[in-house]
N, C-alpha and C. Protein backbone atom coordinates (compact mmCIF):
# COMPACT_ATOMS: atom_id res chain seq x y z
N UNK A 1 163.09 123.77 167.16
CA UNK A 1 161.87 123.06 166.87
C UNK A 1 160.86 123.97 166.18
N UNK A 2 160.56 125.30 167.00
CA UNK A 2 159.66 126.29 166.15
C UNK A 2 160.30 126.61 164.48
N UNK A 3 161.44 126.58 163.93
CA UNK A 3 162.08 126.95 162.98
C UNK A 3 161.69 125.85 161.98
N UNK A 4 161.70 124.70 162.33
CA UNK A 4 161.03 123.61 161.94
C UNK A 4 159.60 123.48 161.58
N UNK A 5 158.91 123.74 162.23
CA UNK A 5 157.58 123.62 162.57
C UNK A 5 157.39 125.21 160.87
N UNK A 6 158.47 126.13 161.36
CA UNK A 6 157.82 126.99 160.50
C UNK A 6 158.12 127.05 159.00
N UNK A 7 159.36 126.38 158.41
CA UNK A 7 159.96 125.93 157.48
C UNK A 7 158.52 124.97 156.83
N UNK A 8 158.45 123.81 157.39
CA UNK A 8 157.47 122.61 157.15
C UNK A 8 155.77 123.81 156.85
N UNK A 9 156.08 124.45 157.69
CA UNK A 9 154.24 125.36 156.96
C UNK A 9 154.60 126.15 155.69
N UNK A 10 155.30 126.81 155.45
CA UNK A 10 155.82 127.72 154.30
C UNK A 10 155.95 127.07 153.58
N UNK A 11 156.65 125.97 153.47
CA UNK A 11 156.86 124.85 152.41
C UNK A 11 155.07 124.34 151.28
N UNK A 12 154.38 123.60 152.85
CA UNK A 12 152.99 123.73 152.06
C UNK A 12 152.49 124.57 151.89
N UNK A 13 152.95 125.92 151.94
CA UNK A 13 151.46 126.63 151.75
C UNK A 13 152.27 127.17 150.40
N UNK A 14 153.71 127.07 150.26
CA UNK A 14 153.79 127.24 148.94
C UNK A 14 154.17 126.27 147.60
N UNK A 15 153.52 125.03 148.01
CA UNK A 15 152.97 123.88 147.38
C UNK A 15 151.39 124.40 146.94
N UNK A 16 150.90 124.41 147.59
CA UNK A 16 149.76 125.02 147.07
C UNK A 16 149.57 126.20 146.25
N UNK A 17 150.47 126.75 145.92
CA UNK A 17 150.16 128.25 145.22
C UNK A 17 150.05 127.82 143.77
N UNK A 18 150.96 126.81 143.35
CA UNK A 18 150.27 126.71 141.95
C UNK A 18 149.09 126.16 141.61
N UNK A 19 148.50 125.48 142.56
CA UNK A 19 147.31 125.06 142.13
C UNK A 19 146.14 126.34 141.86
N UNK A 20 146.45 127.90 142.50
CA UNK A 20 146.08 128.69 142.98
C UNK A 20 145.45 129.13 141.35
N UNK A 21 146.83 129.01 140.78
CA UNK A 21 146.89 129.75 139.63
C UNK A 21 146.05 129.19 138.25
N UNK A 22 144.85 129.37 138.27
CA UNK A 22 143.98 128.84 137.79
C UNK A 22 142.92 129.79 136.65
N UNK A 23 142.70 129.33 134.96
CA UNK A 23 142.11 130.21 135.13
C UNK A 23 140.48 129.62 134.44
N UNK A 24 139.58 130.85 134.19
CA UNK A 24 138.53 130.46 133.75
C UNK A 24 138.11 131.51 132.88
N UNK A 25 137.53 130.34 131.90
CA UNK A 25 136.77 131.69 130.98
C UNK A 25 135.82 130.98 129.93
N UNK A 26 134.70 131.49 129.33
CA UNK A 26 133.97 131.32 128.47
C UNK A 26 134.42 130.99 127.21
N UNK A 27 134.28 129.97 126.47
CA UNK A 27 134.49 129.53 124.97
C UNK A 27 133.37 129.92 123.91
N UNK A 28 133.79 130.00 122.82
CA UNK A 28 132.89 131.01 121.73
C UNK A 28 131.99 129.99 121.94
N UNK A 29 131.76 128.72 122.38
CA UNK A 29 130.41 127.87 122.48
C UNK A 29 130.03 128.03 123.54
N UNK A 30 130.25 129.10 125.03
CA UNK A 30 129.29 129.13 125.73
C UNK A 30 129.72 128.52 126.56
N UNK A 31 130.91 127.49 126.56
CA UNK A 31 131.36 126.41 127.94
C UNK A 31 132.10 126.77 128.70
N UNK A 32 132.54 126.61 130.22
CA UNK A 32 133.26 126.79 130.62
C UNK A 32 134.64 126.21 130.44
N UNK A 33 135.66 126.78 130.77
CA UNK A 33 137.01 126.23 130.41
C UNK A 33 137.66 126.58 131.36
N UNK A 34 138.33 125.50 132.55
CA UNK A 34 139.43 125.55 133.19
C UNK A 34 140.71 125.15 132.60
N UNK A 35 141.83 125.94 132.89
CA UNK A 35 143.05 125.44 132.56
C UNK A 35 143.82 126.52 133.27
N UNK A 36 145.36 125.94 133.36
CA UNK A 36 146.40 126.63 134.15
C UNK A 36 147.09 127.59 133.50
N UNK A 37 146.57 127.51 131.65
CA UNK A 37 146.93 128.43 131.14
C UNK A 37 146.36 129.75 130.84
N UNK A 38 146.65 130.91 129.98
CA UNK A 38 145.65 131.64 129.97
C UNK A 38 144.93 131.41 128.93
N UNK A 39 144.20 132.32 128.20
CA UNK A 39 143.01 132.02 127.53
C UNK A 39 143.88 132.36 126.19
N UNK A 40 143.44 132.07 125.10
CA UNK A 40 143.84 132.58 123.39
C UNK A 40 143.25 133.96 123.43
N UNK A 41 144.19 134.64 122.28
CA UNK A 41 143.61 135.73 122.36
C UNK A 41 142.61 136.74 121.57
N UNK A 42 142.03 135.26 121.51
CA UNK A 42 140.65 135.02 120.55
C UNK A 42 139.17 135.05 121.93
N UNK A 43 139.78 134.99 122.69
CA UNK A 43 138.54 134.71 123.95
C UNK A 43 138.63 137.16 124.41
N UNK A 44 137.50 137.55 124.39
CA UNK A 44 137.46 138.40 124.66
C UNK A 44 137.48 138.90 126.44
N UNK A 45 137.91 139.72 126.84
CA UNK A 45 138.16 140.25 127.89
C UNK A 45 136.73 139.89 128.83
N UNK A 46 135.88 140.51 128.94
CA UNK A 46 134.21 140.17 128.90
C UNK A 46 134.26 138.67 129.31
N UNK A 47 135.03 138.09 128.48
CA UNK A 47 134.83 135.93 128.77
C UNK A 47 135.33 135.68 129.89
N UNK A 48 136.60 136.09 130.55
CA UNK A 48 137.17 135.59 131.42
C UNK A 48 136.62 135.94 132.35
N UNK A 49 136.33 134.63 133.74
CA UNK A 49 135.64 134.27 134.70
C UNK A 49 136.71 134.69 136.03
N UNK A 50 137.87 134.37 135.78
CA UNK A 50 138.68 133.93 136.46
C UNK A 50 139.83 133.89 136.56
N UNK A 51 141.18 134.73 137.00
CA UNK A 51 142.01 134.47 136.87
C UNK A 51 143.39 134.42 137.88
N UNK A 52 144.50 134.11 137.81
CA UNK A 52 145.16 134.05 138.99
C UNK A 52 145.52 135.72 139.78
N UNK A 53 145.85 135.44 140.56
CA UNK A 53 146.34 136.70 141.21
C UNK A 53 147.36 137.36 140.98
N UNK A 54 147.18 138.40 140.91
CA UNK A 54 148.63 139.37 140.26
C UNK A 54 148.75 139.36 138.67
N UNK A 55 147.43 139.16 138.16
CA UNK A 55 147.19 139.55 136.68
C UNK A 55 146.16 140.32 136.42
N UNK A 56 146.21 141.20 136.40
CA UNK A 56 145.32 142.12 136.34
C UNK A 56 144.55 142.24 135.06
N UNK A 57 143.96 143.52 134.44
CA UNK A 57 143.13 143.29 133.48
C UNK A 57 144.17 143.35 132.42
N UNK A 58 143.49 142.88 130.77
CA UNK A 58 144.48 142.72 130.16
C UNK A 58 144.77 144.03 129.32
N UNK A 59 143.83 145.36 129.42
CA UNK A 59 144.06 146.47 129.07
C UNK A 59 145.32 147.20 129.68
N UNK A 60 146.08 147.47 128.27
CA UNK A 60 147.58 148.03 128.63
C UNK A 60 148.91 147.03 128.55
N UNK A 61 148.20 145.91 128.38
CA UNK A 61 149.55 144.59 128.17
C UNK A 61 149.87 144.78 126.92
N UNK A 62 151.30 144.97 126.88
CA UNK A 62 152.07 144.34 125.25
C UNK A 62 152.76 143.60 125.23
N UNK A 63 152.85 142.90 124.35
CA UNK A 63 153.25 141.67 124.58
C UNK A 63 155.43 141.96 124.23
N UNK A 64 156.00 143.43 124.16
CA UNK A 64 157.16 143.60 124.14
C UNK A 64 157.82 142.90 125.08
N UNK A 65 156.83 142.42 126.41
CA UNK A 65 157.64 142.37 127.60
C UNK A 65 157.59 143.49 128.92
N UNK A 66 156.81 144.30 128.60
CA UNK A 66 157.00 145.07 129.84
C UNK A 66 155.37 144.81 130.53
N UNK A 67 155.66 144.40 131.05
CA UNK A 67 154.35 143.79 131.99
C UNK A 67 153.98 142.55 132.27
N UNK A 68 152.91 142.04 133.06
CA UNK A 68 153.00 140.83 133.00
C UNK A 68 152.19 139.99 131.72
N UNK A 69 152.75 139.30 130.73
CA UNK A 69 152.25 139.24 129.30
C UNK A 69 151.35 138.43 129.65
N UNK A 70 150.34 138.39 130.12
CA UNK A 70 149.08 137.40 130.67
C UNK A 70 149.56 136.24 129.15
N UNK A 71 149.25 136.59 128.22
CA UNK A 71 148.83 135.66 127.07
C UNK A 71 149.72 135.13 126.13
N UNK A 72 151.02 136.05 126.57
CA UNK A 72 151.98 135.50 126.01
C UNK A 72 152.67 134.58 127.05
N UNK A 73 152.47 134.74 128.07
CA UNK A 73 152.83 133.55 129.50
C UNK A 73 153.78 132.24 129.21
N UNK A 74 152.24 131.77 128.33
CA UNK A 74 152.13 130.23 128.33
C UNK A 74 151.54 130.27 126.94
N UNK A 75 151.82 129.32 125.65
CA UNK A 75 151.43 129.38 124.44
C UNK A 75 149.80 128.93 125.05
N UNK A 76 149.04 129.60 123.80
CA UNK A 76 147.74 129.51 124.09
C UNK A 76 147.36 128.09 123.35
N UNK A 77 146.27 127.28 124.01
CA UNK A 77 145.72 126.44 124.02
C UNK A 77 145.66 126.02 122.01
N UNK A 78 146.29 125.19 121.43
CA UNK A 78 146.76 124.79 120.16
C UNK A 78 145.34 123.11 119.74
N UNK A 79 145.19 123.29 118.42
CA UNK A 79 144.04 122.37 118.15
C UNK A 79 144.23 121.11 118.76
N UNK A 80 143.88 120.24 119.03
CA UNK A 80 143.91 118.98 119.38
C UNK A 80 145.16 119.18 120.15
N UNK A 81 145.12 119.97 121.16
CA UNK A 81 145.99 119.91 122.64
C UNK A 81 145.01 119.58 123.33
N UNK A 82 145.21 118.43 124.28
CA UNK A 82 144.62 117.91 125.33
C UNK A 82 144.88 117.92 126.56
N UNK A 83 145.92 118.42 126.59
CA UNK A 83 146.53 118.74 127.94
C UNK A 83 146.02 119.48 129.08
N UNK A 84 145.30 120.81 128.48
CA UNK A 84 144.88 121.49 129.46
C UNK A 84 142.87 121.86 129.67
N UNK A 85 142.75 120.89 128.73
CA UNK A 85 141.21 120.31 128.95
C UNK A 85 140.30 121.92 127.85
N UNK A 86 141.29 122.68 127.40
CA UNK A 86 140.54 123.92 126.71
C UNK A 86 139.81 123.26 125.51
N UNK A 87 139.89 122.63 124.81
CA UNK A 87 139.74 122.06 123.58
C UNK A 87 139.16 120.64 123.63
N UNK A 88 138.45 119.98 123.55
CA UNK A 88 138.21 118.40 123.63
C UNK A 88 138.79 118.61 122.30
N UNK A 89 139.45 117.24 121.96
CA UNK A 89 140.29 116.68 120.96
C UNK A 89 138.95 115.83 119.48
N UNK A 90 137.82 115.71 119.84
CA UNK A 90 136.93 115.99 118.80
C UNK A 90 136.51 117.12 117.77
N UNK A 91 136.26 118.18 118.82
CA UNK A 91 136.02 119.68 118.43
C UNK A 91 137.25 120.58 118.04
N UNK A 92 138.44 119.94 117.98
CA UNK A 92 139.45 120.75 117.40
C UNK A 92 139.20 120.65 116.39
N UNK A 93 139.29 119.71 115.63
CA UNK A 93 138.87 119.40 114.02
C UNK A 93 137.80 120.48 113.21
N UNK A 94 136.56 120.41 114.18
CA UNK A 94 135.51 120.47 113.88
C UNK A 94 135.29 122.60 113.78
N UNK A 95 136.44 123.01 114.82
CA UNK A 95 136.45 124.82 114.64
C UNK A 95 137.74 124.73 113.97
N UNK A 96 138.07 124.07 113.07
CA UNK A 96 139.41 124.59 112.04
C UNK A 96 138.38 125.08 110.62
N UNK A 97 137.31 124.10 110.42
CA UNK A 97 137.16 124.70 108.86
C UNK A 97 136.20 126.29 109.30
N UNK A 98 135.46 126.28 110.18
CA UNK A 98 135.24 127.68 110.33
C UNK A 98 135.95 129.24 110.44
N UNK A 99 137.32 128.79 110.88
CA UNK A 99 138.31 129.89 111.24
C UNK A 99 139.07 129.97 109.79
N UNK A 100 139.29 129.31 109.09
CA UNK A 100 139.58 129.55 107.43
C UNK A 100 140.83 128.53 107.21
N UNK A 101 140.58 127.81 108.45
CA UNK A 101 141.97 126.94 108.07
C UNK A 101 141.88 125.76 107.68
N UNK A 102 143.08 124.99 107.04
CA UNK A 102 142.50 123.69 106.16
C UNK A 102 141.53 122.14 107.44
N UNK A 103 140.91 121.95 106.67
CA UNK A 103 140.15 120.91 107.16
C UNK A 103 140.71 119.50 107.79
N UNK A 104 141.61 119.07 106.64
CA UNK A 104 142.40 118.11 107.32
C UNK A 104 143.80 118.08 108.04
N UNK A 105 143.71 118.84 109.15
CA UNK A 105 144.61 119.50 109.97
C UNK A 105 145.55 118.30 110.73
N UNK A 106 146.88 118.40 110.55
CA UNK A 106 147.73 117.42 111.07
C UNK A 106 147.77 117.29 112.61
N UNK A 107 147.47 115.89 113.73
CA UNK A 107 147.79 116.34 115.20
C UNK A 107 148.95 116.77 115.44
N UNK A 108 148.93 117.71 116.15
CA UNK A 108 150.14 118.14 117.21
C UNK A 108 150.44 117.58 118.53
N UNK A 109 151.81 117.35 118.83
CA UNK A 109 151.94 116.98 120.28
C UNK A 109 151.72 115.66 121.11
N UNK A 110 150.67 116.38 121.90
CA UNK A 110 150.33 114.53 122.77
C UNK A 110 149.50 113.50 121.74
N UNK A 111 149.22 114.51 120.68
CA UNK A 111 147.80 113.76 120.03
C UNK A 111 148.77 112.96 119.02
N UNK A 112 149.69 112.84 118.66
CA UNK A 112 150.63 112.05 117.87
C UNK A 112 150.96 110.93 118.56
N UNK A 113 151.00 111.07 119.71
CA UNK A 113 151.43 109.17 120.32
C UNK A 113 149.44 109.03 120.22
N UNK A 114 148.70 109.38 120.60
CA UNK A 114 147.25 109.18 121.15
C UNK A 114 147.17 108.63 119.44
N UNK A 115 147.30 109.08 118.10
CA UNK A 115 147.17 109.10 116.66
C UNK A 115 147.43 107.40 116.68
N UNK A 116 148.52 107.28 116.98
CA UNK A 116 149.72 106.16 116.45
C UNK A 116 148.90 104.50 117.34
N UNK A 117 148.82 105.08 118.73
CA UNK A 117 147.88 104.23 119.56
C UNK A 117 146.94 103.88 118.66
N UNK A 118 145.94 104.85 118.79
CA UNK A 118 144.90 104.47 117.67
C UNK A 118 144.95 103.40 116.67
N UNK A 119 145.75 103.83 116.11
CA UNK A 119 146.18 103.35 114.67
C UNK A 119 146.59 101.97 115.05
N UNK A 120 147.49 101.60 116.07
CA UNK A 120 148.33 100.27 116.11
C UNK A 120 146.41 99.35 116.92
N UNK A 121 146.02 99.91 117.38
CA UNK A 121 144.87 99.57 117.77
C UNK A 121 143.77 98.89 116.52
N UNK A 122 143.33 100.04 115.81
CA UNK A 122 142.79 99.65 114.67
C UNK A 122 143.13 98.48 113.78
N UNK A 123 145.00 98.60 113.83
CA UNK A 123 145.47 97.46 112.80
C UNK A 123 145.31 96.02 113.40
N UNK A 124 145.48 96.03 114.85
CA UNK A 124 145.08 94.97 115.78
C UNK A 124 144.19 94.08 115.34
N UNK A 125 142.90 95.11 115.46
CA UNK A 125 141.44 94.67 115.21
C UNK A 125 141.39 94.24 114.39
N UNK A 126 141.85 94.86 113.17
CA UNK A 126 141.71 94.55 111.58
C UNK A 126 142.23 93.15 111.64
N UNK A 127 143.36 92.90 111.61
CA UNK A 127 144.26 91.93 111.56
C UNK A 127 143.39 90.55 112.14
N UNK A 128 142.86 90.62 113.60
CA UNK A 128 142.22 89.94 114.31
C UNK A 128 141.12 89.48 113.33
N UNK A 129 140.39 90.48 112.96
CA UNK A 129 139.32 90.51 112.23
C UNK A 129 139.35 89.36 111.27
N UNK A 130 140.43 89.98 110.14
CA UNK A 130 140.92 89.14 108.91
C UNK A 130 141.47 87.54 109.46
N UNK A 131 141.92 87.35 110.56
CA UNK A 131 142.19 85.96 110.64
C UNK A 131 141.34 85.48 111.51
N UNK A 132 140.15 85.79 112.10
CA UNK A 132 139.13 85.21 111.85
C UNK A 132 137.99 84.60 111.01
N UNK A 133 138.11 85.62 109.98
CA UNK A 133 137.67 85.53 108.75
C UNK A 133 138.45 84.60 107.85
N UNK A 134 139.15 84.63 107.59
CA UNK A 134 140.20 83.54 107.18
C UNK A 134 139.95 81.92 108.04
N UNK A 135 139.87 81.78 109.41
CA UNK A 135 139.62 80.76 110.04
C UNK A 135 138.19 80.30 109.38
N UNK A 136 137.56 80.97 109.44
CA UNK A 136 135.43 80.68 109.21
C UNK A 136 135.77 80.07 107.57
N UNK A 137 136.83 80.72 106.64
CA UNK A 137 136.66 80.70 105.44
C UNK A 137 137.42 79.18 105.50
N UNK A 138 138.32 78.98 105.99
CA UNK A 138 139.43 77.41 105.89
C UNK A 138 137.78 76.39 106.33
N UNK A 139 137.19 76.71 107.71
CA UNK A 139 136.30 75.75 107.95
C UNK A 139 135.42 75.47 107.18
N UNK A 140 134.50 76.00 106.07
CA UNK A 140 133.85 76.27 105.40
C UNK A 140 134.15 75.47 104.46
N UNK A 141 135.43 75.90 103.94
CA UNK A 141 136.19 74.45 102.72
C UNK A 141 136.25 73.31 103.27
N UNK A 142 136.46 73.08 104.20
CA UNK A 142 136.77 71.81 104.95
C UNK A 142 135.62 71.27 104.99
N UNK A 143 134.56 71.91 105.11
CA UNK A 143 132.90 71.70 105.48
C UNK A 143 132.58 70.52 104.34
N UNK A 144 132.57 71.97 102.70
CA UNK A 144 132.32 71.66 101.45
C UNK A 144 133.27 70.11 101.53
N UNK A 145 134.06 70.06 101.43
CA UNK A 145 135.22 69.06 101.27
C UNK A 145 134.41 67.62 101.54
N UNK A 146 134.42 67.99 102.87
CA UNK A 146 133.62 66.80 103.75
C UNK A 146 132.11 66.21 102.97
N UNK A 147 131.37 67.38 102.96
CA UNK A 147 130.16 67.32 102.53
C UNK A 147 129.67 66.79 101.23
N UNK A 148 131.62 66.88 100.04
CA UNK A 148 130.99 66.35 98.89
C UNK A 148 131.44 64.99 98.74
N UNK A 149 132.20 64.51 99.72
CA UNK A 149 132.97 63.43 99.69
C UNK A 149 132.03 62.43 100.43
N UNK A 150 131.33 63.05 101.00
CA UNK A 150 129.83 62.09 101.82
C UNK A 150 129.10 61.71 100.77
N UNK A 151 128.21 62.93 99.85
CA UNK A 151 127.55 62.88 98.84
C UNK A 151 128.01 61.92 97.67
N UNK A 152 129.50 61.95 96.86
CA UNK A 152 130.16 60.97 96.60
C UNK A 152 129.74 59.47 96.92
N UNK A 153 130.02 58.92 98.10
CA UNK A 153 129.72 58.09 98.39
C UNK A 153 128.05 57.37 98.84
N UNK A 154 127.37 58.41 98.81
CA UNK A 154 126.10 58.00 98.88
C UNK A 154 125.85 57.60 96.97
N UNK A 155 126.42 58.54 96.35
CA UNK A 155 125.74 58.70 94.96
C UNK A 155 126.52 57.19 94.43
N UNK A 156 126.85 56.37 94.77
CA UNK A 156 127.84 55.13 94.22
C UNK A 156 126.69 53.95 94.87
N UNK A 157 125.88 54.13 95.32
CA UNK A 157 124.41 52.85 95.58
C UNK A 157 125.14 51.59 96.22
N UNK A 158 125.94 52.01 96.40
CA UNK A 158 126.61 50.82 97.59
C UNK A 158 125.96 51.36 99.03
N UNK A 159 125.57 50.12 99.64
CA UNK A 159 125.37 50.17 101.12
C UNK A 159 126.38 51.01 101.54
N UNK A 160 125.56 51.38 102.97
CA UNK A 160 126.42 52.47 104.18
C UNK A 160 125.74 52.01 105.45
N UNK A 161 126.92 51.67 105.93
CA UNK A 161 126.94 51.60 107.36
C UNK A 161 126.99 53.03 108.55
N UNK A 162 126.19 52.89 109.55
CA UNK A 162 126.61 54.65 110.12
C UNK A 162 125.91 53.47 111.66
N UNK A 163 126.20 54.11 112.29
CA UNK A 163 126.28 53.87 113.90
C UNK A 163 124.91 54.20 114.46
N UNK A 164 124.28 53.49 115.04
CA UNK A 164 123.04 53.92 115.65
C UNK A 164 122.81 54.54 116.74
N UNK A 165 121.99 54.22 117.41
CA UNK A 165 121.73 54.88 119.15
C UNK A 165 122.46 54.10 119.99
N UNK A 166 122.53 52.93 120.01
CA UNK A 166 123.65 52.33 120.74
C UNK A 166 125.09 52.35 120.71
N UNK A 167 125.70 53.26 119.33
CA UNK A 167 127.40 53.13 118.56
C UNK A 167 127.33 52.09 117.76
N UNK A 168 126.22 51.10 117.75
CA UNK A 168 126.39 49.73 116.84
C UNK A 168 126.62 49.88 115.44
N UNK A 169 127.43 49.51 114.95
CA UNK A 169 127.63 49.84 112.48
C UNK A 169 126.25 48.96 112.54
N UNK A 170 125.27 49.36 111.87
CA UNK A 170 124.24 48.75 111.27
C UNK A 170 124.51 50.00 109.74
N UNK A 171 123.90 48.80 108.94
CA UNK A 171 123.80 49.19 107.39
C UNK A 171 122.28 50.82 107.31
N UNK A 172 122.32 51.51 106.91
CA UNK A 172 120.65 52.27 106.45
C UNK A 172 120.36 52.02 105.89
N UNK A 173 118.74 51.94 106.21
CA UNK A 173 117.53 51.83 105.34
C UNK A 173 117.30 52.42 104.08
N UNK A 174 116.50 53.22 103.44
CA UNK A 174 116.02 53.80 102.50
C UNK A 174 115.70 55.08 103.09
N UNK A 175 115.48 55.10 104.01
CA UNK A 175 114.74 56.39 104.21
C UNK A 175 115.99 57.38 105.41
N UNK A 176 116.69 56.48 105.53
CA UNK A 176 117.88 56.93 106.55
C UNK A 176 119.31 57.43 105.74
N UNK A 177 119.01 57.00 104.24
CA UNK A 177 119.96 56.99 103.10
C UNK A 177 119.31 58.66 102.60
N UNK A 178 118.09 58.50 102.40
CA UNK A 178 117.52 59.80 101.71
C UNK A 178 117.84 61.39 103.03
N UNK A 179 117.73 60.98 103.96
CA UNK A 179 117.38 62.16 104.77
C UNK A 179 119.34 61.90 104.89
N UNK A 180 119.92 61.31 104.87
CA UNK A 180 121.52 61.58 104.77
C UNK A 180 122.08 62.30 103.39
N UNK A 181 121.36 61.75 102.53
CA UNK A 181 121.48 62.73 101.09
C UNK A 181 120.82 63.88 101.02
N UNK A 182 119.99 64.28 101.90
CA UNK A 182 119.35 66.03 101.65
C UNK A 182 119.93 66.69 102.67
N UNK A 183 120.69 65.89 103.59
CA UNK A 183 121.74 66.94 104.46
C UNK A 183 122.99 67.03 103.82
N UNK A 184 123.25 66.18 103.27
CA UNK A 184 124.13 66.50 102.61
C UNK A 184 124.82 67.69 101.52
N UNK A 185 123.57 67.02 100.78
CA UNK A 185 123.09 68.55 99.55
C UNK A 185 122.86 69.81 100.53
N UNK A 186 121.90 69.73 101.18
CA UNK A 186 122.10 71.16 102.51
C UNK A 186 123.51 71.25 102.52
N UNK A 187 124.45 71.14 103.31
CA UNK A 187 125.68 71.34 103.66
C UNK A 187 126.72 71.67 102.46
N UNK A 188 126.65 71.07 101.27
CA UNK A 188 127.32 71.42 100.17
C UNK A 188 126.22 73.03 99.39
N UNK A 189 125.24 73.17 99.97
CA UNK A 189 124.73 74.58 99.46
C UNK A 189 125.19 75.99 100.27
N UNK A 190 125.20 75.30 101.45
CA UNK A 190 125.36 76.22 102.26
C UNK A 190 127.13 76.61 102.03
N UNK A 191 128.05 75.14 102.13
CA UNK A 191 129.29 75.77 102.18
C UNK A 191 130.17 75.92 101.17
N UNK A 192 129.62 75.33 99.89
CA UNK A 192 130.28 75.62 98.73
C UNK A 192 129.79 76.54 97.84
């Protein structure tokens, strides 16, 4: 039972060790940066806040392999990598044309499905967009259509019958004929 008991503690406590391994350090803007990786080796010695245990300083590391290669570890934090929170995926863009590299920099990695999302997103909208626009534009003709085919028939001085307050066909007046012909003309300005 004790063998048990001691298996089951060793187990978590070495579940927990990678979380252990954590590091921190200052970005040329001044921010803090957690990640599990180490820092680029663009972040100066001086920056780092923080780092796991059993890495000592980085004076005397080469990266041949004989030591522990702090920075060669784990590839260092790459533009629009989002993974390890070093970089927001805005500001990658934005420190490429300063460092001398081209401006319109291709995503790497996670940011290629996140790209494509985007994109199938955008075309969504668009699409949505356009056949709404397309719907407003069919009603609109239909409007005109309506509106000149009313006008039509007013402009032919034959009586018109139209339904009153009760639903009853009674014939219009003169003045019920005129205010039906300037909505009319309204409606053919507006939709034709």
């Amino acid at each position: 039972m004790k063998l048990i008991k001691l298996l089951l503690l060793s187990v978590a406590l070495g579940i927990g060790a990678p979380a252990m391994a954590q590091w921190q350090w200052i970005d040329k803007d001044g921010r803090k940066v957690f990640s599990d990786r180490p820092p680029g080796l663009d972040v100066p010695e001086k920056n780092i806040v923080k780092r796991p245990k059993g890495y000592g300083s980085l004076k005397g590391v080469q990266s041949s392999g004989t030591g522990p290669a702090l920075r060669d570890a784990a590839p260092a934090p790459q533009d629009g990598d989002v993974g390890d929170g070093a970089t927001p995926p805005g500001q990658a863009a934005a420190a490429a044309p300063a460092s001398g590299a081209p401006a319109a920099k291709a995503p790497t990695g996670k940011d290629k499905e996140l790209e494509a999302k985007k994109a199938a997103d955008a075309k969504a909208k668009a699409d949505a967009e356009a056949a709404e626009k397309s719907k407003q534009a069919a009603a609109k003709a239909d409007n005109c259509k309506r509106a000149q085919q009313a006008k039509s028939m007013y402009d032919t001085g034959k009586a018109v019958r139209a339904p009153n307050e009760k639903g009853e066909m009674v014939f219009q007046n003169a003045e019920q004929r005129a205010a039906e012909i300037k909505r009319t003309d309204e409606l053919i300005f507006n939709n034709c």
